[in-house]
PDB file of N, CA and C in Angstrom:
ATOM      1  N   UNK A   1     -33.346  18.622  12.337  1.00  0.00           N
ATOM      2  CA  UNK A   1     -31.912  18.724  12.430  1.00  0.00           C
ATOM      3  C   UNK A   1     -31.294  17.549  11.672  1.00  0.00           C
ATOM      4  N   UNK A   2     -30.213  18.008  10.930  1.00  0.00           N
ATOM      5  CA  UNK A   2     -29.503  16.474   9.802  1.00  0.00           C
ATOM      6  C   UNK A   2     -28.210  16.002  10.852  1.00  0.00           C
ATOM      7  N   UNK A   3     -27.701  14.963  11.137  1.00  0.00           N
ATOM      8  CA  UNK A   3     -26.645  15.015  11.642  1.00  0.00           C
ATOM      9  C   UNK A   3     -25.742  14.236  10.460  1.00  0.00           C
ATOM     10  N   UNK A   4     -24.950  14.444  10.580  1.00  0.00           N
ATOM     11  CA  UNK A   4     -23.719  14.079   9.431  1.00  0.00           C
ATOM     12  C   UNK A   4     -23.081  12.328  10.227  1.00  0.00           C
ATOM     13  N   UNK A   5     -22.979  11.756   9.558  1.00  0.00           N
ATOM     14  CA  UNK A   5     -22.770  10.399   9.698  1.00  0.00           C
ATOM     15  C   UNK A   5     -21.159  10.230   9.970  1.00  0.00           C
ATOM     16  N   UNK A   6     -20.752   9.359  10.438  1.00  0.00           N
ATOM     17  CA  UNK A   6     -19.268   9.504  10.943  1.00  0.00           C
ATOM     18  C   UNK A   6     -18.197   9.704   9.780  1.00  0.00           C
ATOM     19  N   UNK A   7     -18.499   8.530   8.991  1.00  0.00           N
ATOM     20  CA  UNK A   7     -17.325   8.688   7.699  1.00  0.00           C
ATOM     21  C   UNK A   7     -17.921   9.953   6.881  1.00  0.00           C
ATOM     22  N   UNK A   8     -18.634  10.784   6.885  1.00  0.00           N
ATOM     23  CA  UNK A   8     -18.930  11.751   6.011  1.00  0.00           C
ATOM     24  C   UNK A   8     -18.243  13.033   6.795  1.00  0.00           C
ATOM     25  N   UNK A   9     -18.250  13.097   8.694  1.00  0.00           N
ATOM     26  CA  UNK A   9     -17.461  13.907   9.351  1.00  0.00           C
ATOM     27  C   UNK A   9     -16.369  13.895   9.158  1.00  0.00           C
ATOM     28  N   UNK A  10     -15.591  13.051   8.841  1.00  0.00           N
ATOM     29  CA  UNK A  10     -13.981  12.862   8.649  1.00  0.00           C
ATOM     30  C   UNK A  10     -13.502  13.179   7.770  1.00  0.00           C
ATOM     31  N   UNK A  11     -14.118  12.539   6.621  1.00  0.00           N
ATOM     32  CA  UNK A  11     -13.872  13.433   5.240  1.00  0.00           C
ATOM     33  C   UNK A  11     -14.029  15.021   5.483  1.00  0.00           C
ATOM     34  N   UNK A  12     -15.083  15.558   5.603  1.00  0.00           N
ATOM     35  CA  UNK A  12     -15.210  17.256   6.394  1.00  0.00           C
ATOM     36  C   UNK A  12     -14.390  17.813   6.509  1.00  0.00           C
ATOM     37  N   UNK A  13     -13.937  16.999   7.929  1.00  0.00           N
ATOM     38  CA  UNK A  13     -12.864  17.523   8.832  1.00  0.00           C
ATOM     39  C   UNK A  13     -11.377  17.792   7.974  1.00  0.00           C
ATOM     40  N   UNK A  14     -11.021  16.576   7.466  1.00  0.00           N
ATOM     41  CA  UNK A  14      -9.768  16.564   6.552  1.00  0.00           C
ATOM     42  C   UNK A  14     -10.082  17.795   5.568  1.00  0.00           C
ATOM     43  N   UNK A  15     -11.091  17.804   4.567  1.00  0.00           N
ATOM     44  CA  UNK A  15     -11.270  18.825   3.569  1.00  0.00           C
ATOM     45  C   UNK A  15     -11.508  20.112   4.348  1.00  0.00           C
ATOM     46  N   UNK A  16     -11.897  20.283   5.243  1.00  0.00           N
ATOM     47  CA  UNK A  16     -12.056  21.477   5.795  1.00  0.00           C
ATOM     48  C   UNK A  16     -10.273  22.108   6.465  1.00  0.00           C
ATOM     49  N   UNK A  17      -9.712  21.313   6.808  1.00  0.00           N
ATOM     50  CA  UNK A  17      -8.900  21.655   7.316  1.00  0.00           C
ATOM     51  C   UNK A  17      -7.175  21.875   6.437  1.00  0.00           C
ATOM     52  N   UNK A  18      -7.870  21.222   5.236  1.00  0.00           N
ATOM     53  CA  UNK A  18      -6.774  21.731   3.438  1.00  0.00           C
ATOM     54  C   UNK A  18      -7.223  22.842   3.171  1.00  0.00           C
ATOM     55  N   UNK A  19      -8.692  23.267   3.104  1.00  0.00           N
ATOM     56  CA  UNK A  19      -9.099  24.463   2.371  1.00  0.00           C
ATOM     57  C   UNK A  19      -8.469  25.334   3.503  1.00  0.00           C
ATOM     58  N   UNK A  20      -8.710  25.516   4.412  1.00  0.00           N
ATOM     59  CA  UNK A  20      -8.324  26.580   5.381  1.00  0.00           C
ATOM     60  C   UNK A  20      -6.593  26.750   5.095  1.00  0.00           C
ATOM     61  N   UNK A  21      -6.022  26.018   4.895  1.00  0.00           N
ATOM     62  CA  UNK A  21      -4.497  25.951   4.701  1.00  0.00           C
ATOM     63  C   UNK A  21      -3.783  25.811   3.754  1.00  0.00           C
ATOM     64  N   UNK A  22      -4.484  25.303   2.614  1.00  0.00           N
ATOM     65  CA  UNK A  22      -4.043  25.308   1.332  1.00  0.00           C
ATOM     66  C   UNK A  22      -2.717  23.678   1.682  1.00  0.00           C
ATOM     67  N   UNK A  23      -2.530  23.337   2.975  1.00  0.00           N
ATOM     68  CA  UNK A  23      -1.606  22.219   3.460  1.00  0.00           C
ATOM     69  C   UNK A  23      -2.139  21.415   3.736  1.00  0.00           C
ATOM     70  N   UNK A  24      -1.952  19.853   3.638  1.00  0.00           N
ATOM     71  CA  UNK A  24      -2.321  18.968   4.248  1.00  0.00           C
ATOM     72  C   UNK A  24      -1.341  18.744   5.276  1.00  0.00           C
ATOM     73  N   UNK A  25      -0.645  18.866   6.155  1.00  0.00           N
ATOM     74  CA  UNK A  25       0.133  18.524   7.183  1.00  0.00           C
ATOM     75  C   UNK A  25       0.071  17.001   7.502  1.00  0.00           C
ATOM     76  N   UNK A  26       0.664  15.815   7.340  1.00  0.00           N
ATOM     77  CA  UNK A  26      -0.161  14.162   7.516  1.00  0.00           C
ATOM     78  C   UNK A  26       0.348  13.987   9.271  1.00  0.00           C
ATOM     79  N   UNK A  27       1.270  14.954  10.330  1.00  0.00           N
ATOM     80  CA  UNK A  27       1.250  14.406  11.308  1.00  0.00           C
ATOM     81  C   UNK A  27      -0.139  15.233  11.634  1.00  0.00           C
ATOM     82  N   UNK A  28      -0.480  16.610  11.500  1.00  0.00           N
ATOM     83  CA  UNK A  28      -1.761  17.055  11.645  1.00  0.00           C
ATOM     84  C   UNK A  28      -3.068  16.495  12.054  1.00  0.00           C
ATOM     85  N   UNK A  29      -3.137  16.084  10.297  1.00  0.00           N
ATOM     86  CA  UNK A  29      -4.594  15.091  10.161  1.00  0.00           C
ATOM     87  C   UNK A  29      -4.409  13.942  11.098  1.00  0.00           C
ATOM     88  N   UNK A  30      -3.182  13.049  11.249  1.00  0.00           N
ATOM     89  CA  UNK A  30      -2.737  12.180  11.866  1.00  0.00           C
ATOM     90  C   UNK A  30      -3.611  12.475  13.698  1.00  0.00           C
ATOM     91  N   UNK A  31      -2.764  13.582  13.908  1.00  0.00           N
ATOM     92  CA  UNK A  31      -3.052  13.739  15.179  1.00  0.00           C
ATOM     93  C   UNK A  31      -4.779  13.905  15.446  1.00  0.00           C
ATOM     94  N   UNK A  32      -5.510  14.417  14.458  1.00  0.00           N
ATOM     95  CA  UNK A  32      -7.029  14.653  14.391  1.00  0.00           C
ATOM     96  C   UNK A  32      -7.944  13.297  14.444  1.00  0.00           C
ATOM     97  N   UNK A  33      -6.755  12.337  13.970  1.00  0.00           N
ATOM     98  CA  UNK A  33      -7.395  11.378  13.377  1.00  0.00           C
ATOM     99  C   UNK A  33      -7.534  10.432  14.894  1.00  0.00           C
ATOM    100  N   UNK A  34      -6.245  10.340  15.481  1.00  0.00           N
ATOM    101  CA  UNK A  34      -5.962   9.653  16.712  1.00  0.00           C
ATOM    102  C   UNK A  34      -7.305  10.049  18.189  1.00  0.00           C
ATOM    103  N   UNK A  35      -7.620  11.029  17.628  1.00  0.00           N
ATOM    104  CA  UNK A  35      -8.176  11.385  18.877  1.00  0.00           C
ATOM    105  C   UNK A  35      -9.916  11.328  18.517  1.00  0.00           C
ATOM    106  N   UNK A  36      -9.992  10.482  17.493  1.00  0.00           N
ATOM    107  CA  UNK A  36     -11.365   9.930  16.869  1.00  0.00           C
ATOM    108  C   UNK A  36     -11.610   8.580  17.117  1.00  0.00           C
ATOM    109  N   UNK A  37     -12.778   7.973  17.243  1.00  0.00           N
ATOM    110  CA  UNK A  37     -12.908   6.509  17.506  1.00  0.00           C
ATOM    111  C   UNK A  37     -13.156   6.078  16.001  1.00  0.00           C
ATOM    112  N   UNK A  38     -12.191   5.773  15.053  1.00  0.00           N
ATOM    113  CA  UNK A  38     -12.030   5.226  13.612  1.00  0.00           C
ATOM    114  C   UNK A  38     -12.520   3.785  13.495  1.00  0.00           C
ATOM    115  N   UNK A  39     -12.333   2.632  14.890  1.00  0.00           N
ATOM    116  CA  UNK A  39     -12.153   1.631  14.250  1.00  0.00           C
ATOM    117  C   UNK A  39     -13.433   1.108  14.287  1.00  0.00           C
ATOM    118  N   UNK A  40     -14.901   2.142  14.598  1.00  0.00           N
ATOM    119  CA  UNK A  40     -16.064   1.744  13.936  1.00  0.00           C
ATOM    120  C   UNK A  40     -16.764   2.321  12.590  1.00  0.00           C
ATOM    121  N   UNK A  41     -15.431   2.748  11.657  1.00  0.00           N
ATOM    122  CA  UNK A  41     -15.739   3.520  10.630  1.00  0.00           C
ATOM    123  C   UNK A  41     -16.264   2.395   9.793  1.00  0.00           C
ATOM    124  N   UNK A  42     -17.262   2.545   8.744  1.00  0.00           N
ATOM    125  CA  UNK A  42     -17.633   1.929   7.893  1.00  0.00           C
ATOM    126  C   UNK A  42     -16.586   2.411   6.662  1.00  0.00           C
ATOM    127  N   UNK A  43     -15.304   1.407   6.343  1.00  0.00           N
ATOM    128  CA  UNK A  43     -14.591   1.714   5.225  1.00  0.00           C
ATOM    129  C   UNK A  43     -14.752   1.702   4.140  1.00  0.00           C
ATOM    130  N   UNK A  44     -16.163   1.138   3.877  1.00  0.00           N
ATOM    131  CA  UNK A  44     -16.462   1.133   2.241  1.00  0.00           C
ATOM    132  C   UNK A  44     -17.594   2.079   2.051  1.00  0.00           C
ATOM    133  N   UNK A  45     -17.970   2.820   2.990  1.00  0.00           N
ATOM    134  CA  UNK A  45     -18.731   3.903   2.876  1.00  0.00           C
ATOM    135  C   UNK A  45     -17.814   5.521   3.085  1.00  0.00           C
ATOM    136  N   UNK A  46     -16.859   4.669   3.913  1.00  0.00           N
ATOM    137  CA  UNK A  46     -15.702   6.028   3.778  1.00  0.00           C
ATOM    138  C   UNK A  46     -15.380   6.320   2.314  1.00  0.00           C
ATOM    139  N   UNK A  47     -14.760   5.016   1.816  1.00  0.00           N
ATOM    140  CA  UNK A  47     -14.051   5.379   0.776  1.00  0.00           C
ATOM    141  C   UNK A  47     -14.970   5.939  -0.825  1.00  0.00           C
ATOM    142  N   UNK A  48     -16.479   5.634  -0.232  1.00  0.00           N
ATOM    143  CA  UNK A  48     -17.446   5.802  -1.058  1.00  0.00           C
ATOM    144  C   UNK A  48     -17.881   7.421  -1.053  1.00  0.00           C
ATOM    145  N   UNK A  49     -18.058   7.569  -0.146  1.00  0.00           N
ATOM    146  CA  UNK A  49     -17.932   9.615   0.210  1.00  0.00           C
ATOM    147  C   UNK A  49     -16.951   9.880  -0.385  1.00  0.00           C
ATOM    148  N   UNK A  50     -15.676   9.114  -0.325  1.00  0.00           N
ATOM    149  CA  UNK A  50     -14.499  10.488  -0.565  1.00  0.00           C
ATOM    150  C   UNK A  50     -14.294  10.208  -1.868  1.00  0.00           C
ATOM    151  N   UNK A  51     -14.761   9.765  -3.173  1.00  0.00           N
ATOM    152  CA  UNK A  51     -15.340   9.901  -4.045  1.00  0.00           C
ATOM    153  C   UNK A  51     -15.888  11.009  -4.521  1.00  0.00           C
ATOM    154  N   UNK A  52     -16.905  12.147  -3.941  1.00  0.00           N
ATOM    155  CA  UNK A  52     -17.131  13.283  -3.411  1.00  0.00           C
ATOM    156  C   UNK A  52     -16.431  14.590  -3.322  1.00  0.00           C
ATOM    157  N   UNK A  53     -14.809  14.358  -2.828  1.00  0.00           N
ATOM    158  CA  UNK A  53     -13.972  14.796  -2.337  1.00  0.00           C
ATOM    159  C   UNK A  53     -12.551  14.994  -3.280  1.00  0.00           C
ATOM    160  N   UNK A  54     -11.944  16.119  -3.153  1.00  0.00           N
ATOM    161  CA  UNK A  54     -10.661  16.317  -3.991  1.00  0.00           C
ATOM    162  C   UNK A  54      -9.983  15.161  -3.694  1.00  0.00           C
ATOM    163  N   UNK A  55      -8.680  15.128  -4.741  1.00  0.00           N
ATOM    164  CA  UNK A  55      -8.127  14.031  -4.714  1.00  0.00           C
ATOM    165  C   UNK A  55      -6.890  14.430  -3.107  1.00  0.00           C
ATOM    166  N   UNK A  56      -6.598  15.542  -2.989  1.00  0.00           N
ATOM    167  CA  UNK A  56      -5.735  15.396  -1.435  1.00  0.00           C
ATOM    168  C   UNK A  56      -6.639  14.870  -0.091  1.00  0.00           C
ATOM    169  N   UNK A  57      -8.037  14.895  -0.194  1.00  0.00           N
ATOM    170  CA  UNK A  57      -8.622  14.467   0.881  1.00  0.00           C
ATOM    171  C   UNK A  57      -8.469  12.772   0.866  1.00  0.00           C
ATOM    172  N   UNK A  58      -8.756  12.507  -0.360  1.00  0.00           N
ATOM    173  CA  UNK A  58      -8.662  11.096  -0.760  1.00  0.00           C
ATOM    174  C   UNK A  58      -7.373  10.439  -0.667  1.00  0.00           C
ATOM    175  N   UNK A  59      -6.302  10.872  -0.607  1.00  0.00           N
ATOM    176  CA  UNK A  59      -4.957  10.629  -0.690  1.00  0.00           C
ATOM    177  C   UNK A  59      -4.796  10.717   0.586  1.00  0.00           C
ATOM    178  N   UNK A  60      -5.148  11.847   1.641  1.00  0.00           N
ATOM    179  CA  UNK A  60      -4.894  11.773   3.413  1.00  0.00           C
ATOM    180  C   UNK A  60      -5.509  10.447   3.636  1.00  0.00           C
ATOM    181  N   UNK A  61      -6.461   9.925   3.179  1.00  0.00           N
ATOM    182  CA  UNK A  61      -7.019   8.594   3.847  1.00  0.00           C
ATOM    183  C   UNK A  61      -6.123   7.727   3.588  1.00  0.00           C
ATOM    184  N   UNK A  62      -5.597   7.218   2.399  1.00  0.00           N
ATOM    185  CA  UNK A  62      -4.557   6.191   1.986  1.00  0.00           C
ATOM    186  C   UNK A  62      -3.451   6.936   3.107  1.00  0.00           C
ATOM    187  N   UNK A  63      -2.882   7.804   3.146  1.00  0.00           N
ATOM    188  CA  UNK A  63      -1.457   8.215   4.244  1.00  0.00           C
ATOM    189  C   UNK A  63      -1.738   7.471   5.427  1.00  0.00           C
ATOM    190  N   UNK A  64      -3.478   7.520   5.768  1.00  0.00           N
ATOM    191  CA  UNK A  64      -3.815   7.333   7.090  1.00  0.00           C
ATOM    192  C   UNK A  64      -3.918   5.748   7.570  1.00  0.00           C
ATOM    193  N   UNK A  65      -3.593   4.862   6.430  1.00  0.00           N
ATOM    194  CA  UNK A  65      -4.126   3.960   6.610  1.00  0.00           C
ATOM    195  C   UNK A  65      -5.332   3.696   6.687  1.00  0.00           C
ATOM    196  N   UNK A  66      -6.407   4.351   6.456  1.00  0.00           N
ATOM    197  CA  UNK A  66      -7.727   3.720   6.654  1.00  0.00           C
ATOM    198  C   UNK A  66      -8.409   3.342   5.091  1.00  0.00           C
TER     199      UNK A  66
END
């Protein structure tokens, strides 16, 4: 079984949840985001995944502050 690493879930979550909507909504993600334990995210491995990632997933992180 692989389990997906935290900053690689978040990114996911955000991209998964544009493709489904074609919207990024930022109180949305916001609210997705709040109800996550973020402040043991590794931020330079976040920002290293979303590299990976369209540029609106990458842009929700800067909205998000992280």
């Amino acid at each position: 079984m692989c389990t997906a690493e935290p900053e690689k879930a978040l990114l996911d979550l955000i991209y998964i949840r544009y493709m489904n909507t074609r919207e990024l909504p930022m109180d949305e993600v916001s609210s997705l985001v709040d109800d996550m334990a973020v402040d043991g995210l590794d931020l330079e491995k976040l920002y290293r995944y979303s590299k990976q990632f369209n540029p609106k997933t990458r842009k929700a992180l800067t909205e998000l502050k992280l």
